[in-house]
N, C-alpha and C. Protein backbone atom coordinates (compact mmCIF):
# COMPACT_ATOMS: atom_id res chain seq x y z
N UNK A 1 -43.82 -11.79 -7.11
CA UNK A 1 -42.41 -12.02 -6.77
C UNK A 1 -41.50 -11.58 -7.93
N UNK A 2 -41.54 -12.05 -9.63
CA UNK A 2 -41.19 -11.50 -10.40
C UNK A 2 -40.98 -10.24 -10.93
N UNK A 3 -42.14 -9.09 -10.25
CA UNK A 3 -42.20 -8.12 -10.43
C UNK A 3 -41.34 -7.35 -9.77
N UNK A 4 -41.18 -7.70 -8.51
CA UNK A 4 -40.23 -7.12 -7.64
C UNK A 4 -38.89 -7.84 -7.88
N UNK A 5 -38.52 -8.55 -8.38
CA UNK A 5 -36.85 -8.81 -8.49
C UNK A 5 -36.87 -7.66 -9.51
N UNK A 6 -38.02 -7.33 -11.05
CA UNK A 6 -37.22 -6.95 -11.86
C UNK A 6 -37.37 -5.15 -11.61
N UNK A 7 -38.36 -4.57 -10.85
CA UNK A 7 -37.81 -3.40 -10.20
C UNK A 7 -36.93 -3.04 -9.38
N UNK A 8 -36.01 -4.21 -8.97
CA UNK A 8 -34.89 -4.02 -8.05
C UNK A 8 -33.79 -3.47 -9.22
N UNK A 9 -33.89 -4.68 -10.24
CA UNK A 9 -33.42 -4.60 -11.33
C UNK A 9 -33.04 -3.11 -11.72
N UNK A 10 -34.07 -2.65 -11.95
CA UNK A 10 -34.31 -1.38 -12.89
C UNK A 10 -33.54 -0.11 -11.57
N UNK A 11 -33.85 -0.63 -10.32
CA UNK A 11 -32.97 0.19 -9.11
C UNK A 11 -31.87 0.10 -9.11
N UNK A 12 -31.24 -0.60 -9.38
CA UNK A 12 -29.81 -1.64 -9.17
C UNK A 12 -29.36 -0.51 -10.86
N UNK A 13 -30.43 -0.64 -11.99
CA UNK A 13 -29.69 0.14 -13.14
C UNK A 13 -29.69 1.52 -13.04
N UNK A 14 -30.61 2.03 -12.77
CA UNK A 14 -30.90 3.66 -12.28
C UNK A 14 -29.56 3.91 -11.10
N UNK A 15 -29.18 3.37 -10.73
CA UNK A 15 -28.16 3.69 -9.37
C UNK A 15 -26.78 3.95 -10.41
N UNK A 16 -26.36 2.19 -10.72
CA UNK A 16 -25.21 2.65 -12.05
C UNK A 16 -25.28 3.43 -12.79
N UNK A 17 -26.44 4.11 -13.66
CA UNK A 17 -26.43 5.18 -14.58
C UNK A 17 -26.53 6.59 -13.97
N UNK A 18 -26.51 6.57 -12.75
CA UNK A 18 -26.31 7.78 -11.99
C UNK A 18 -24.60 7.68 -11.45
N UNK A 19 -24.24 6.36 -10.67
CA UNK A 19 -22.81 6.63 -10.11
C UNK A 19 -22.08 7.18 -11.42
N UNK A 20 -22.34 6.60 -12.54
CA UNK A 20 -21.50 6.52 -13.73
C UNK A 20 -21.29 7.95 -13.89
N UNK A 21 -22.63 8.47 -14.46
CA UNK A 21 -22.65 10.10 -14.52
C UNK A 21 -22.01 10.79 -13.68
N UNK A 22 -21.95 10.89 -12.21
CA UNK A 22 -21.70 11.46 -11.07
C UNK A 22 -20.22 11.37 -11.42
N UNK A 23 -19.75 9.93 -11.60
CA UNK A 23 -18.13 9.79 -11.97
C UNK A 23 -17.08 10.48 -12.90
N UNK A 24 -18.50 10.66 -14.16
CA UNK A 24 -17.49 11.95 -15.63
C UNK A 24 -17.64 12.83 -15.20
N UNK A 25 -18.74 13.54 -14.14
CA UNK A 25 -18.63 14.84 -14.28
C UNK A 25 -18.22 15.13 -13.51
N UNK A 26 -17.32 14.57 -11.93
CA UNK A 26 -16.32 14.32 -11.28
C UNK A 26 -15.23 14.56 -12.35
N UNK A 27 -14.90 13.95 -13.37
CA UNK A 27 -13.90 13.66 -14.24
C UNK A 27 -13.84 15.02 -14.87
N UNK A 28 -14.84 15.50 -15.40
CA UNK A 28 -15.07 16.41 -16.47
C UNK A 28 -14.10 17.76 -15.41
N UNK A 29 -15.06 17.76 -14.45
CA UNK A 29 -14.86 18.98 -13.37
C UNK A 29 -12.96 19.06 -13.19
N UNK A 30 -12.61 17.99 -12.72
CA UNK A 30 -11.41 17.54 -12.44
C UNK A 30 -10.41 18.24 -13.74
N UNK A 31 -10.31 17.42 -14.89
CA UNK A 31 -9.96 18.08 -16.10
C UNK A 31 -9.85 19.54 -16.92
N UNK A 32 -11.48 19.90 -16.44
CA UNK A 32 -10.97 21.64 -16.43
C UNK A 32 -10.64 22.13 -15.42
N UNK A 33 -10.53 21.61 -14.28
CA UNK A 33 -9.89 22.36 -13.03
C UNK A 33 -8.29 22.60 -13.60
N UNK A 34 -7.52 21.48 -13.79
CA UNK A 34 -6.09 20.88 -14.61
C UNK A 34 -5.75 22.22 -15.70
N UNK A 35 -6.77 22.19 -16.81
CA UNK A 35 -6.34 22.65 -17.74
C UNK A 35 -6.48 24.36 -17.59
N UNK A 36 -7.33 24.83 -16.49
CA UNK A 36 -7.07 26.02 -16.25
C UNK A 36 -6.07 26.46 -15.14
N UNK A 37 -5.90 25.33 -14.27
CA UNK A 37 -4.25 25.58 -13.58
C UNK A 37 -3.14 25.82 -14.64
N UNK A 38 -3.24 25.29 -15.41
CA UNK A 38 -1.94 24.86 -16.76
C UNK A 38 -1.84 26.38 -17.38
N UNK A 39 -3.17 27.21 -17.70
CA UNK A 39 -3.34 27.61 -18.31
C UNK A 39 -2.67 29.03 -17.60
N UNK A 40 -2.97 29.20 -16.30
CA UNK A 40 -2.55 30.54 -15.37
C UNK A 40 -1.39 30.81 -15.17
N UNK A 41 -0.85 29.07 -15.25
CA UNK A 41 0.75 28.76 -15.06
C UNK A 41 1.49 29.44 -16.30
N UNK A 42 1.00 29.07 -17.59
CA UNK A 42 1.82 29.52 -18.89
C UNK A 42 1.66 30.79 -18.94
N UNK A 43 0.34 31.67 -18.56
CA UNK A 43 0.19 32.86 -18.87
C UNK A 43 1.27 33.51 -17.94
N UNK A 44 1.40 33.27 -16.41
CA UNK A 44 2.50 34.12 -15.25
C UNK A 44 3.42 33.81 -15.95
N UNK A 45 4.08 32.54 -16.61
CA UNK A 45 5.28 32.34 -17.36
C UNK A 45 5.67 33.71 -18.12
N UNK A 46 4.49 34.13 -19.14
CA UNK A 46 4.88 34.74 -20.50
C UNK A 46 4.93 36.79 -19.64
N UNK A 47 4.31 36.62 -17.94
CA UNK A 47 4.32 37.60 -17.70
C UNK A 47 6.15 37.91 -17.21
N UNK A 48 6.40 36.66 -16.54
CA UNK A 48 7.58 36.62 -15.87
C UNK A 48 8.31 37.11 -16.69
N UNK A 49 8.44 36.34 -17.92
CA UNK A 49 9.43 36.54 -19.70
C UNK A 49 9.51 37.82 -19.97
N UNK A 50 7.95 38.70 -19.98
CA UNK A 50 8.12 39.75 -20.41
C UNK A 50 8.86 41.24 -19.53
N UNK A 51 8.64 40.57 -18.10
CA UNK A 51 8.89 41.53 -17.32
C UNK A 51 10.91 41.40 -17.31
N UNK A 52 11.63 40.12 -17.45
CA UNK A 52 12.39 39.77 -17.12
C UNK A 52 13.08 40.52 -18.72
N UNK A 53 12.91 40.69 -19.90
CA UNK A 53 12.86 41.52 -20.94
C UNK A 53 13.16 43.10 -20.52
N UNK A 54 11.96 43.18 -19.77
CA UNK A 54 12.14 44.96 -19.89
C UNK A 54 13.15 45.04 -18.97
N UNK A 55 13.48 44.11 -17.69
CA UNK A 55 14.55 44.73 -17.09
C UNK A 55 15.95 44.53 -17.78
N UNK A 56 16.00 43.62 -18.79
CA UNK A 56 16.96 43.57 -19.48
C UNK A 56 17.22 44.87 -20.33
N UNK A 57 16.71 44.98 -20.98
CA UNK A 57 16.45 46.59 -22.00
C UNK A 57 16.53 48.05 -21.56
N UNK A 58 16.20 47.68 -19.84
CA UNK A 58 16.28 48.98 -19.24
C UNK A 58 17.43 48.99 -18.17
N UNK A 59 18.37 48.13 -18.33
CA UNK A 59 19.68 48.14 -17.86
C UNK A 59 20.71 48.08 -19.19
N UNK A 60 20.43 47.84 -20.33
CA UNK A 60 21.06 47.89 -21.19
C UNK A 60 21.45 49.48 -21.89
N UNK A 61 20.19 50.53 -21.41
CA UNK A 61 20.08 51.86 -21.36
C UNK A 61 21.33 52.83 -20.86
């Protein structure tokens, strides 16, 4: 009887040390998803800037 509560045990811990994991790398995934949206966003920014430049310079002509 003892034996089997404490392999439930050890089921019951194996389950949490898996949801847990499953949860950061949910997290992890999530976070660089974020930081490479951020990242596409600033770069079209610096394309927008530059393009919005040359038409300045080439109406200033």
């Amino acid at each position: 009887m003892k034996s089997k509560k404490l392999s439930d045990k050890i089921i019951i811990a194996w389950l949490a040390v898996l949801t847990i994991g499953l949860l950061s790398l949910i997290g992890w995934a999530v976070a660089l998803q974020n930081n490479y949206h951020s990242a596409v966003d600033s770069l079209g920014k610096q394309v927008f800037d530059l393009q919005m430049q040359l038409n300045q310079k080439s109406q200033q002509k």
